[in-house]
N, C-alpha and C. Protein backbone atom coordinates (compact mmCIF):
# COMPACT_ATOMS: atom_id res chain seq x y z
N UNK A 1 -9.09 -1.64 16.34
CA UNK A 1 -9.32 -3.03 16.69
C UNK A 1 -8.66 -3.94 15.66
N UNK A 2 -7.56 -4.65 16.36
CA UNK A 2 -7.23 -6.17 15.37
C UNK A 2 -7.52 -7.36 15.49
N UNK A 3 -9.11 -7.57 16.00
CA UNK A 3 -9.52 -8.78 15.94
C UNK A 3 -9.64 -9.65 14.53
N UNK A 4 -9.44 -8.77 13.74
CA UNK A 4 -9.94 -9.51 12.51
C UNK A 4 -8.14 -10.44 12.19
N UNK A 5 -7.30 -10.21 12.95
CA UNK A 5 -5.91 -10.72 13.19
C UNK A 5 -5.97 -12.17 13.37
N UNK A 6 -7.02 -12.23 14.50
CA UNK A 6 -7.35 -14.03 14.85
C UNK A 6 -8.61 -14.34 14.15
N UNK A 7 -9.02 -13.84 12.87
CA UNK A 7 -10.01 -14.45 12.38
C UNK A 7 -9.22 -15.82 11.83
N UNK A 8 -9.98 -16.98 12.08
CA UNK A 8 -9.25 -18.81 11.43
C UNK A 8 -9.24 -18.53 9.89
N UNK A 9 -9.90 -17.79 9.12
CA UNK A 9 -10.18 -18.11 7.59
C UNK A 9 -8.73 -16.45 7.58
N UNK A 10 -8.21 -16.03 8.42
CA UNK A 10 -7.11 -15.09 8.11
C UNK A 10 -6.04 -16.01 8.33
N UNK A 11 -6.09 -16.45 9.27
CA UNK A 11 -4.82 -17.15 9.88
C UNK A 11 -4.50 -18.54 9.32
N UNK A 12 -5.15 -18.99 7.70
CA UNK A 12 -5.46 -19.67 7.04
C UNK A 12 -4.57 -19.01 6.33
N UNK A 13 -4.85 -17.87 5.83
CA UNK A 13 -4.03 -17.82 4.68
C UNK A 13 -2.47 -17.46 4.50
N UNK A 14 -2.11 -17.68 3.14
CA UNK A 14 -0.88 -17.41 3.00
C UNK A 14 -0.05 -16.78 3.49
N UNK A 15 1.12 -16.48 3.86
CA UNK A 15 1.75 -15.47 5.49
C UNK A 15 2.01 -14.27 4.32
N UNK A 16 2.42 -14.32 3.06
CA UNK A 16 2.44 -13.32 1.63
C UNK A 16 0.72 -12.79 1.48
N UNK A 17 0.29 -13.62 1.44
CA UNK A 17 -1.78 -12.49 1.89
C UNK A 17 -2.02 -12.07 2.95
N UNK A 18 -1.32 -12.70 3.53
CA UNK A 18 -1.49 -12.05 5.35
C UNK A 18 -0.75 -10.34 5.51
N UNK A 19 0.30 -10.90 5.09
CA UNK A 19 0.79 -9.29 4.76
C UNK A 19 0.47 -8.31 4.22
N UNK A 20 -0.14 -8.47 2.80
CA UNK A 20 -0.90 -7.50 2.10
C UNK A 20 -2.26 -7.04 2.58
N UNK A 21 -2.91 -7.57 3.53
CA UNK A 21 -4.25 -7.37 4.00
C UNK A 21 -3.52 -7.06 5.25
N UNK A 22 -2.65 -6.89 5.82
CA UNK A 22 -2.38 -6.30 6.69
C UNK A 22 -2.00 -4.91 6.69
N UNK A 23 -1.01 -4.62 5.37
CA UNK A 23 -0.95 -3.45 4.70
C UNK A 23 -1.54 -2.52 4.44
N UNK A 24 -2.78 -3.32 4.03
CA UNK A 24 -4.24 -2.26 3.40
C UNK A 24 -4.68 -1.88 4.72
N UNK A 25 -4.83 -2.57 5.62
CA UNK A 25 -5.24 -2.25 7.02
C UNK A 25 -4.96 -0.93 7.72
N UNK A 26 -3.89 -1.07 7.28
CA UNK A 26 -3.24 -0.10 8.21
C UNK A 26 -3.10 1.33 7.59
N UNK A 27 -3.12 0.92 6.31
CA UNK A 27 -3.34 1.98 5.58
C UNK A 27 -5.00 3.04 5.61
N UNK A 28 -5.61 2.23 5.79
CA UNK A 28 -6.94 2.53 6.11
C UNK A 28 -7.28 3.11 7.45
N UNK A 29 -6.81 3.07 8.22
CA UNK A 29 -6.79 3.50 9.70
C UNK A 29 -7.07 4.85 9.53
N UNK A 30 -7.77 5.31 10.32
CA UNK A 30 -8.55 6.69 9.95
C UNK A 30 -8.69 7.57 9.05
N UNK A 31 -9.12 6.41 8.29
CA UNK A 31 -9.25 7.37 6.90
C UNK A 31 -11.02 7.11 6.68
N UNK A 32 -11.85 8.32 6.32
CA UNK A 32 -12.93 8.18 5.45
C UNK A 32 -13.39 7.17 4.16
N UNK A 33 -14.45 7.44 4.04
CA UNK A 33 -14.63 6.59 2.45
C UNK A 33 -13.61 7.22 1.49
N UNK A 34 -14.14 8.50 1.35
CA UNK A 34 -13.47 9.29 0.18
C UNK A 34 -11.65 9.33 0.12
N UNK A 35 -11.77 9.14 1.41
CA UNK A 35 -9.42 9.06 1.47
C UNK A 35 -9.26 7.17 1.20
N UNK A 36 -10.20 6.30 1.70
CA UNK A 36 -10.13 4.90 1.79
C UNK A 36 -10.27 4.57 -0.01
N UNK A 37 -10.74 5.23 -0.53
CA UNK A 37 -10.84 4.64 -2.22
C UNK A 37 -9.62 4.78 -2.95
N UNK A 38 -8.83 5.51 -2.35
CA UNK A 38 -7.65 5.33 -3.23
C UNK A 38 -6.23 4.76 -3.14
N UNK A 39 -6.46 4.17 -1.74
CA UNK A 39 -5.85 3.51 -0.72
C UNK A 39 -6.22 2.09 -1.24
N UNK A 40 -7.10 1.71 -1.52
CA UNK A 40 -7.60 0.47 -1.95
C UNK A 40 -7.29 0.42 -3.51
N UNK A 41 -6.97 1.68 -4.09
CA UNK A 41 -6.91 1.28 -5.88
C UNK A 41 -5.78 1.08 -5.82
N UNK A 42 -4.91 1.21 -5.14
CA UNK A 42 -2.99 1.53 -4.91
C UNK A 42 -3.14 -0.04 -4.03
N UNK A 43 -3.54 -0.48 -3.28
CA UNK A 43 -3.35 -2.50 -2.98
C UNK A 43 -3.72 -2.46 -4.26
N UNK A 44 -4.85 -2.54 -4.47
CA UNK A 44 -5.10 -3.80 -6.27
C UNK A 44 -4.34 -3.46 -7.14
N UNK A 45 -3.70 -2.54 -7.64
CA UNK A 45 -2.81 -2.41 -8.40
C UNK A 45 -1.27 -3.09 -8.14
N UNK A 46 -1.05 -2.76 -6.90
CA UNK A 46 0.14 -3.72 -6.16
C UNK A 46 -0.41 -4.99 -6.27
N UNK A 47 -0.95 -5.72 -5.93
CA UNK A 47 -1.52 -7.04 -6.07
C UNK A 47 -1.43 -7.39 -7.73
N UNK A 48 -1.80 -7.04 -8.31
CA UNK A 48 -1.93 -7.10 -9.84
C UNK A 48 -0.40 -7.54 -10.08
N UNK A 49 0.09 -6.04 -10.01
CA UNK A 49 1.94 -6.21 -10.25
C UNK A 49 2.64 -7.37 -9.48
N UNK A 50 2.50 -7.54 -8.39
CA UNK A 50 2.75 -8.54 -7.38
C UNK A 50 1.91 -10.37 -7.93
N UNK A 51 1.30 -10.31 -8.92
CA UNK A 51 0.69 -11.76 -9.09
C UNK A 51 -0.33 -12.31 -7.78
N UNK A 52 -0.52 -11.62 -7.42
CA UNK A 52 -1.18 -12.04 -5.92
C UNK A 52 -2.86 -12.08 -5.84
N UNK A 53 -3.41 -12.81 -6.06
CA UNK A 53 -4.91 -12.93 -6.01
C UNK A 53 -5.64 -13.85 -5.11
N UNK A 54 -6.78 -13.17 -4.55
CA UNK A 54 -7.63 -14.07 -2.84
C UNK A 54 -8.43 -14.87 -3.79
N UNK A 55 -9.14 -16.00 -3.14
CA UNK A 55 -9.90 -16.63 -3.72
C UNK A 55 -11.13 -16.07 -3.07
N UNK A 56 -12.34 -16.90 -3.88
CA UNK A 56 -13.67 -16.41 -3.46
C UNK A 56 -14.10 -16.49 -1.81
N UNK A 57 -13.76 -17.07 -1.11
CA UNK A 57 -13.55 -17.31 0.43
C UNK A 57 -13.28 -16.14 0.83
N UNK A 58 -11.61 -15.89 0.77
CA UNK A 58 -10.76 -14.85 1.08
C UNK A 58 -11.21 -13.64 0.62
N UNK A 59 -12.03 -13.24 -0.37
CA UNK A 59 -12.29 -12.17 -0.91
C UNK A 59 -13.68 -11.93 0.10
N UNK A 60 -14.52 -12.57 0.47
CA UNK A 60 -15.62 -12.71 0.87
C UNK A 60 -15.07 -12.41 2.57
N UNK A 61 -14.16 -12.90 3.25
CA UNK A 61 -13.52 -12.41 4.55
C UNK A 61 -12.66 -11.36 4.37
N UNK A 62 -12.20 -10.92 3.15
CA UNK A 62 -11.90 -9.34 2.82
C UNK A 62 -12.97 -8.14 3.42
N UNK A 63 -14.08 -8.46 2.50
CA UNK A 63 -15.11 -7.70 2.69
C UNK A 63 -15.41 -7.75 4.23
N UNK A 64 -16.01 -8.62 5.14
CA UNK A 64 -16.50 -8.86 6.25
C UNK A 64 -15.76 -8.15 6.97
N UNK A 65 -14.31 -8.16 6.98
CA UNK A 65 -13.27 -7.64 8.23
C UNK A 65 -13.47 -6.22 7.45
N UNK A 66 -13.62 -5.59 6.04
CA UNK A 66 -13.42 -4.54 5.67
C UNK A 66 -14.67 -3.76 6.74
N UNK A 67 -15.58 -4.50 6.54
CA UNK A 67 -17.04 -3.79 6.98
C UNK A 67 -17.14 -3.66 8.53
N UNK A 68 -16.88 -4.58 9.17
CA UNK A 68 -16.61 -4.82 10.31
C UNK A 68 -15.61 -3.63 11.09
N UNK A 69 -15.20 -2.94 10.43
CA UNK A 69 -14.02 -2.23 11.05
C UNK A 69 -14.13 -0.85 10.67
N UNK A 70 -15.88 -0.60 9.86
CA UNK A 70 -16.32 1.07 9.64
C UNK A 70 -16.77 1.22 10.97
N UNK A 71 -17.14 2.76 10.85
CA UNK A 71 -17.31 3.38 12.28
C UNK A 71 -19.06 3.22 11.41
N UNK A 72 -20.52 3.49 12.31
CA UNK A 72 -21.12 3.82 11.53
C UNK A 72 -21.87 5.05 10.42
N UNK A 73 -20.77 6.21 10.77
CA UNK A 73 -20.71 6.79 9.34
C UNK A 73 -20.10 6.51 8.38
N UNK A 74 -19.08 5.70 8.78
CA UNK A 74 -18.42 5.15 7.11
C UNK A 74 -19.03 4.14 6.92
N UNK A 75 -20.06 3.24 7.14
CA UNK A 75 -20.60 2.79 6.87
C UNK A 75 -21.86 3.07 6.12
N UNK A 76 -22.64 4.17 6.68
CA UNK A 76 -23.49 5.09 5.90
C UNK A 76 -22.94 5.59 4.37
N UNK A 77 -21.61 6.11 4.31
CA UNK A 77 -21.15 6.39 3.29
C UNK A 77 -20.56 5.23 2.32
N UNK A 78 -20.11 4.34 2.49
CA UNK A 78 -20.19 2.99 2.21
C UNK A 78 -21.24 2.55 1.61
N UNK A 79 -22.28 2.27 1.87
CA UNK A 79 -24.01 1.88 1.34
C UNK A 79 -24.26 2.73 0.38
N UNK A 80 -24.07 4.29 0.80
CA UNK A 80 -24.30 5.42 -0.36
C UNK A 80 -23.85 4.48 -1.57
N UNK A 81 -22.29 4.52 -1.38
CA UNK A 81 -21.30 4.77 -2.75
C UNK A 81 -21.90 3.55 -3.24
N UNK A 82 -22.28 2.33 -2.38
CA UNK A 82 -22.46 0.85 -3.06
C UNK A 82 -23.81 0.79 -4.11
N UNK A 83 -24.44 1.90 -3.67
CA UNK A 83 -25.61 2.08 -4.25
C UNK A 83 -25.61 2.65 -5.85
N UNK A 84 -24.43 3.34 -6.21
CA UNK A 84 -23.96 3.41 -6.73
C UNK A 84 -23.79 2.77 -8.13
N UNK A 85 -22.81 1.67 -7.16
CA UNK A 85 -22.13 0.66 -8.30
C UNK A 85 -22.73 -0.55 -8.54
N UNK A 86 -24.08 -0.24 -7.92
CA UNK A 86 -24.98 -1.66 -8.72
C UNK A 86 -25.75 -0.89 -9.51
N UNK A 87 -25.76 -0.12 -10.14
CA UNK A 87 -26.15 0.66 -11.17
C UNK A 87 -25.17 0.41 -12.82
C-alpha cells in the first residue's frame, strides 16, 4: 500500500525528503523487524552524510506511515523491541 504517498504533511515536504522516505520505503517492503533494523541504520547514516534532517512534524509522520504499514505481527514485534528501548 502507497497511501501514505498522498498523505498532505508528505506531499508538503521537500521533493529531496520525499525521496529519501521513499527509499526507506521500499527498502522495507517485506522485510521483518529483525531485516527492517538495519535497513533503517543504513537511511540515518545516509541522511547524516547527506545533511538531511525531518523536523519534529515530519519525524512524527515518519513514524505514523512507518506504523501504519506493519502487518500485525510486525507490529507485535515492534512493541516487543520498543519495550525495550524505554529502558
Amino acid at each position: 500500500m502507497d497511501n501514505w504517498k498522498n498523505n498532505p504533511a508528505f506531499l508538503r515536504m521537500d521533493r529531496r525528503k520525499q525521496q529519501k522516505v521513499e527509499s526507506l520505503f521500499n527498502g522495507l517492503k517485506g522485510k521483518n523487524i529483525n531485516e527492517a533494523l538495519p535497513v533503517v541504520t543504513n537511511w540515518n547514516m545516509q541522511l547524516k552524510r547527506e545533511n538531511i534532517s525531518f523536523t519534529s512534524e515530519e519525524n512524527e509522520l515518519l513514524s505514523q506511515l512507518f506504523l501504519n504499514e506493519l502487518s500485525p505481527g510486525q507490529m507485535k514485534q515492534f512493541e516487543f523491541l520498543k519495550s525495550f528501548m524505554k529502558k
